[in-house]
C-alpha atoms as a PDB file:
ATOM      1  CA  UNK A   1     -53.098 -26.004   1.239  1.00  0.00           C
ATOM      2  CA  UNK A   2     -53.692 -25.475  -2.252  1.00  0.00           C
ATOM      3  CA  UNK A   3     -57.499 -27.048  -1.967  1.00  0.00           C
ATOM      4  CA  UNK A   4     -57.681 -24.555   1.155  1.00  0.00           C
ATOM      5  CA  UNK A   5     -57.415 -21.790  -1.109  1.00  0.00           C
ATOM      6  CA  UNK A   6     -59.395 -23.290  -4.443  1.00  0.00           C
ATOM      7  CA  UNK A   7     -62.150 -23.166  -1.378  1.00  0.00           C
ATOM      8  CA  UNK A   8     -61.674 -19.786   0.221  1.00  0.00           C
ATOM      9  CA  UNK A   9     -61.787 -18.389  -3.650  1.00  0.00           C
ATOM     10  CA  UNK A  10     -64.450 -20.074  -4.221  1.00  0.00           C
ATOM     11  CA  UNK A  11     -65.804 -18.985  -1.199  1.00  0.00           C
ATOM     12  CA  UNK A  12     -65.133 -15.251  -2.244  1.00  0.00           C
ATOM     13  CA  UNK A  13     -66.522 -15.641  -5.551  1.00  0.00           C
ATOM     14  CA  UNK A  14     -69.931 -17.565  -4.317  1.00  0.00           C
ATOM     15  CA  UNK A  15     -70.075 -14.244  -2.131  1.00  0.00           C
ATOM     16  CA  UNK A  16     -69.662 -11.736  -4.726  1.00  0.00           C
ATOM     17  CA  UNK A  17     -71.496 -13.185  -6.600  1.00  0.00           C
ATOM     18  CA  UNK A  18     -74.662 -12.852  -4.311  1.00  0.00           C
ATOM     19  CA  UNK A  19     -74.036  -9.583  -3.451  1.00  0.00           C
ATOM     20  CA  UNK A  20     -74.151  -8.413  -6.954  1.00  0.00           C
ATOM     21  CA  UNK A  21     -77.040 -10.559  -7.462  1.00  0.00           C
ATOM     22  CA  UNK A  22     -78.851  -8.338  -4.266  1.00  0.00           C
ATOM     23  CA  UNK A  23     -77.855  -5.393  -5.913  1.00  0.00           C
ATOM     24  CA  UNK A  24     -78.963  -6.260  -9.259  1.00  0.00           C
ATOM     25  CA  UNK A  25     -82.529  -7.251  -7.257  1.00  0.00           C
ATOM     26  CA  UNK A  26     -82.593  -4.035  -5.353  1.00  0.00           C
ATOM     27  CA  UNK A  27     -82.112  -1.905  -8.532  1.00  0.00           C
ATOM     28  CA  UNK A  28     -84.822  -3.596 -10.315  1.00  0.00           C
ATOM     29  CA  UNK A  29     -87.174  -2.982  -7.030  1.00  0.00           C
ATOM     30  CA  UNK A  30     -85.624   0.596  -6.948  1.00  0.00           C
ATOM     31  CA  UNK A  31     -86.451   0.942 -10.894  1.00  0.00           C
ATOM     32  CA  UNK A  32     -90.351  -0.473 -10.235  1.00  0.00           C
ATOM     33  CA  UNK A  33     -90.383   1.406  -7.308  1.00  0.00           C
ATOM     34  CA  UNK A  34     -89.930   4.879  -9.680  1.00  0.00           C
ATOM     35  CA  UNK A  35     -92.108   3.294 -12.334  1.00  0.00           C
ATOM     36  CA  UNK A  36     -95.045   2.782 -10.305  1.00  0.00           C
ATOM     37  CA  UNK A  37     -94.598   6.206  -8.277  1.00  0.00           C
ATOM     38  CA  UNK A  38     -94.034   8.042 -11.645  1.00  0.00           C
ATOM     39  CA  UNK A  39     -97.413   6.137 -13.117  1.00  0.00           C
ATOM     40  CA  UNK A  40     -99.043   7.124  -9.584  1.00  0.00           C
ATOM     41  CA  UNK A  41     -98.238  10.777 -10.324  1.00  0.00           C
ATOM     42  CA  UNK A  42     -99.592  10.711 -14.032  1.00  0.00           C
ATOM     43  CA  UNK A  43    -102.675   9.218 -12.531  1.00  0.00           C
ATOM     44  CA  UNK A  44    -103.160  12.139 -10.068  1.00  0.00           C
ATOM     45  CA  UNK A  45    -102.143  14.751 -12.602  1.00  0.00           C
ATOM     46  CA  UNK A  46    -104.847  13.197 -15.230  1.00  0.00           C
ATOM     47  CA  UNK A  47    -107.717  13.035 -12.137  1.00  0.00           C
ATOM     48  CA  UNK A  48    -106.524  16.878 -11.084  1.00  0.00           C
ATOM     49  CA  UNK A  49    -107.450  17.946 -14.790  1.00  0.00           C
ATOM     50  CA  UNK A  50    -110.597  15.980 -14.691  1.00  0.00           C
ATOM     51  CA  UNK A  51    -111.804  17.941 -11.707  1.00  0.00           C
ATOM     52  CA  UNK A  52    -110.637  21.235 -13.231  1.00  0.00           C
ATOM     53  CA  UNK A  53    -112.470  20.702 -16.051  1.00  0.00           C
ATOM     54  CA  UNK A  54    -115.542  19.483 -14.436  1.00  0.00           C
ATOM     55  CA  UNK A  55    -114.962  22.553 -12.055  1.00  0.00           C
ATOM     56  CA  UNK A  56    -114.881  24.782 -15.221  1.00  0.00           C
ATOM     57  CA  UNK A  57    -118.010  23.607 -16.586  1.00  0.00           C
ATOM     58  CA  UNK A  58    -119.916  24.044 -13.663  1.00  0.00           C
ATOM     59  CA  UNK A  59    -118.703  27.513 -13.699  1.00  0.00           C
ATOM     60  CA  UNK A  60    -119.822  28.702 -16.980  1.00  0.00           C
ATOM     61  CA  UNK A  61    -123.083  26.795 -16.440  1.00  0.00           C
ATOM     62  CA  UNK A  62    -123.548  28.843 -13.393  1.00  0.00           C
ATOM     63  CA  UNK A  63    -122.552  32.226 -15.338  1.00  0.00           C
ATOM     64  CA  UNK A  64    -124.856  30.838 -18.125  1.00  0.00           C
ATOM     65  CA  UNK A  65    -127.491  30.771 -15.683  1.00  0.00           C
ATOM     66  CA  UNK A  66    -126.592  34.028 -13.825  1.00  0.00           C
ATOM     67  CA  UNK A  67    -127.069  35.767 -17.071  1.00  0.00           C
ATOM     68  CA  UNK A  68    -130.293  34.352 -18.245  1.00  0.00           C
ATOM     69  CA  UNK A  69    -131.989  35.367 -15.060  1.00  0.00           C
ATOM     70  CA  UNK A  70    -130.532  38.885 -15.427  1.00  0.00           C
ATOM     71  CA  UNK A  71    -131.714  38.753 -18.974  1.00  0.00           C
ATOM     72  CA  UNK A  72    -135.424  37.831 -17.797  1.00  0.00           C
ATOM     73  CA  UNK A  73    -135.211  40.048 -14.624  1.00  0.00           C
ATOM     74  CA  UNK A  74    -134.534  43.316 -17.115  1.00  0.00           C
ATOM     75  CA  UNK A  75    -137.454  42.377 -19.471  1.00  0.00           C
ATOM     76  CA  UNK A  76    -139.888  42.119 -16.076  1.00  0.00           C
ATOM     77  CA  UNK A  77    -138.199  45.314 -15.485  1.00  0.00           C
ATOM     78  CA  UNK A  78    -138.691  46.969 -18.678  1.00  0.00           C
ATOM     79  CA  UNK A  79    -142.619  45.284 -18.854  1.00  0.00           C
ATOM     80  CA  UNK A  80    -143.437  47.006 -15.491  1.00  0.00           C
ATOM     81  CA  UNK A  81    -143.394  43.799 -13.199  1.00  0.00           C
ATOM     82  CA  UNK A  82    -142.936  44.434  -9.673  1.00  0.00           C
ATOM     83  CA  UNK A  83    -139.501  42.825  -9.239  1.00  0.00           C
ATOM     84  CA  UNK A  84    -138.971  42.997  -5.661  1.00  0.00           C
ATOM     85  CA  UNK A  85    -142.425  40.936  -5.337  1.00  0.00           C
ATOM     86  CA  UNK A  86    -141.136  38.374  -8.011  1.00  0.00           C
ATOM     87  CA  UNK A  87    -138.076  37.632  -5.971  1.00  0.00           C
ATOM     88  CA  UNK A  88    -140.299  37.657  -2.520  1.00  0.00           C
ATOM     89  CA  UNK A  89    -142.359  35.382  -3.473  1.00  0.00           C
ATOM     90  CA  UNK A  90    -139.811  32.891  -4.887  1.00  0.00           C
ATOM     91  CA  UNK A  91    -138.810  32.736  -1.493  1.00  0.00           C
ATOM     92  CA  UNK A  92    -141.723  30.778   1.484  1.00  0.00           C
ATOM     93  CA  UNK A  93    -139.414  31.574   4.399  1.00  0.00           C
ATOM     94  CA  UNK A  94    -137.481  34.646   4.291  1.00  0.00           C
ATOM     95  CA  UNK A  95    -134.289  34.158   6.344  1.00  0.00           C
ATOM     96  CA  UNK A  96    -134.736  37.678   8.151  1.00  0.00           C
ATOM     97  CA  UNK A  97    -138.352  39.474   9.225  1.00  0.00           C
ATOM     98  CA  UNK A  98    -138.878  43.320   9.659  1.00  0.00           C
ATOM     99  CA  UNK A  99    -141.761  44.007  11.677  1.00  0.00           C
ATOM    100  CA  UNK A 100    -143.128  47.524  12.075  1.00  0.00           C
ATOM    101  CA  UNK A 101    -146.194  47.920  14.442  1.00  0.00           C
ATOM    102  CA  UNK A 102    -147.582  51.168  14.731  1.00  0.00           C
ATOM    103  CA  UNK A 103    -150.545  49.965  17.234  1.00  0.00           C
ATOM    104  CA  UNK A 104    -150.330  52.066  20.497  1.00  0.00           C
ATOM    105  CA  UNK A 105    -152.476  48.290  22.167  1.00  0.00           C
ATOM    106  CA  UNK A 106    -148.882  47.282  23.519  1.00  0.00           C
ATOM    107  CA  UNK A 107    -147.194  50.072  24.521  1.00  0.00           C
ATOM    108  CA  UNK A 108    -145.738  51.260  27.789  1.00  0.00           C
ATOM    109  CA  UNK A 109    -145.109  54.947  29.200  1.00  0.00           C
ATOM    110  CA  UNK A 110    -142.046  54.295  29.062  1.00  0.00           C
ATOM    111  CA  UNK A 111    -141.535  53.001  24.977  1.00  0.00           C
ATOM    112  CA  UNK A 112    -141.034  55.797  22.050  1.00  0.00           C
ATOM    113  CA  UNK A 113    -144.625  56.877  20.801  1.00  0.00           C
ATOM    114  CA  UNK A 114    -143.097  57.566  17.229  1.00  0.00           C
ATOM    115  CA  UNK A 115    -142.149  55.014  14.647  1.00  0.00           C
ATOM    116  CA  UNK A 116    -139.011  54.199  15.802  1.00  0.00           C
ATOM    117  CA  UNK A 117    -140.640  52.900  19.365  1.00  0.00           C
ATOM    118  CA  UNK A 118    -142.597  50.366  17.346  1.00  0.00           C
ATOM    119  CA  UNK A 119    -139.947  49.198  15.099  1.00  0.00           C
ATOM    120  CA  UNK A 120    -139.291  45.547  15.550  1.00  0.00           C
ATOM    121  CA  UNK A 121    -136.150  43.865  13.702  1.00  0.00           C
ATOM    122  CA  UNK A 122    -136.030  40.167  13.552  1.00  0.00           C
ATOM    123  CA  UNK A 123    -132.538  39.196  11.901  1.00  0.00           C
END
């Protein structure tokens, strides 16, 4: 009897013991678990202020770049250059055509003989 009890004790104890021991391995995943998610987060957090920065240089580039064409665009202005065929030209194909035919070689009884009847938009 008494050896029946020496083994359901030790029995007990055997099982405490390894369920303390899975709980002692579970906190230790649960604590590397929050180290590497907290790690993951300063990781994103440094990238995110990488790209804001890069994002804020690209900015003031652009407004650097904004400004000196302004700059150069007022000094054509104020030397007499023809602006709107300095920007025209910088351009081969326009995006939109405005055709105005005055010719009377095409047109019907039935069109507008003024200006308006030969007005051709293209946009």
């Amino acid at each position: 009897m008494e050896q029946h009890r020496l083994k359901t004790e030790l029995s007990l104890t055997a099982q405490q013991a390894s369920i303390k021991e899975q709980k002692l391995i579970q906190a230790a995943k649960n604590e590397l678990e929050a180290l590497q998610h907290e790690a993951d987060l300063k990781q994103q957090k440094a990238a995110a202020a990488v790209n804001m920065e890069i994002k804020e240089h690209e900015l003031a580039l652009e407004q650097r770049r904004n400004e000196e064409q302004l700059r150069m665009m007022r000094e054509m202005k104020q030397v007499g250059v023809d602006l709107t065929k300095v920007l025209v030209s910088q351009h081969e194909q326009p995006d939109k055509i405005l055709k105005i035919d005055t010719s009377d070689s095409h047109r019907t009884d039935t069109q507008n003989k003024g200006l308006l009847g030969a007005l051709q938009l293209n946009l």
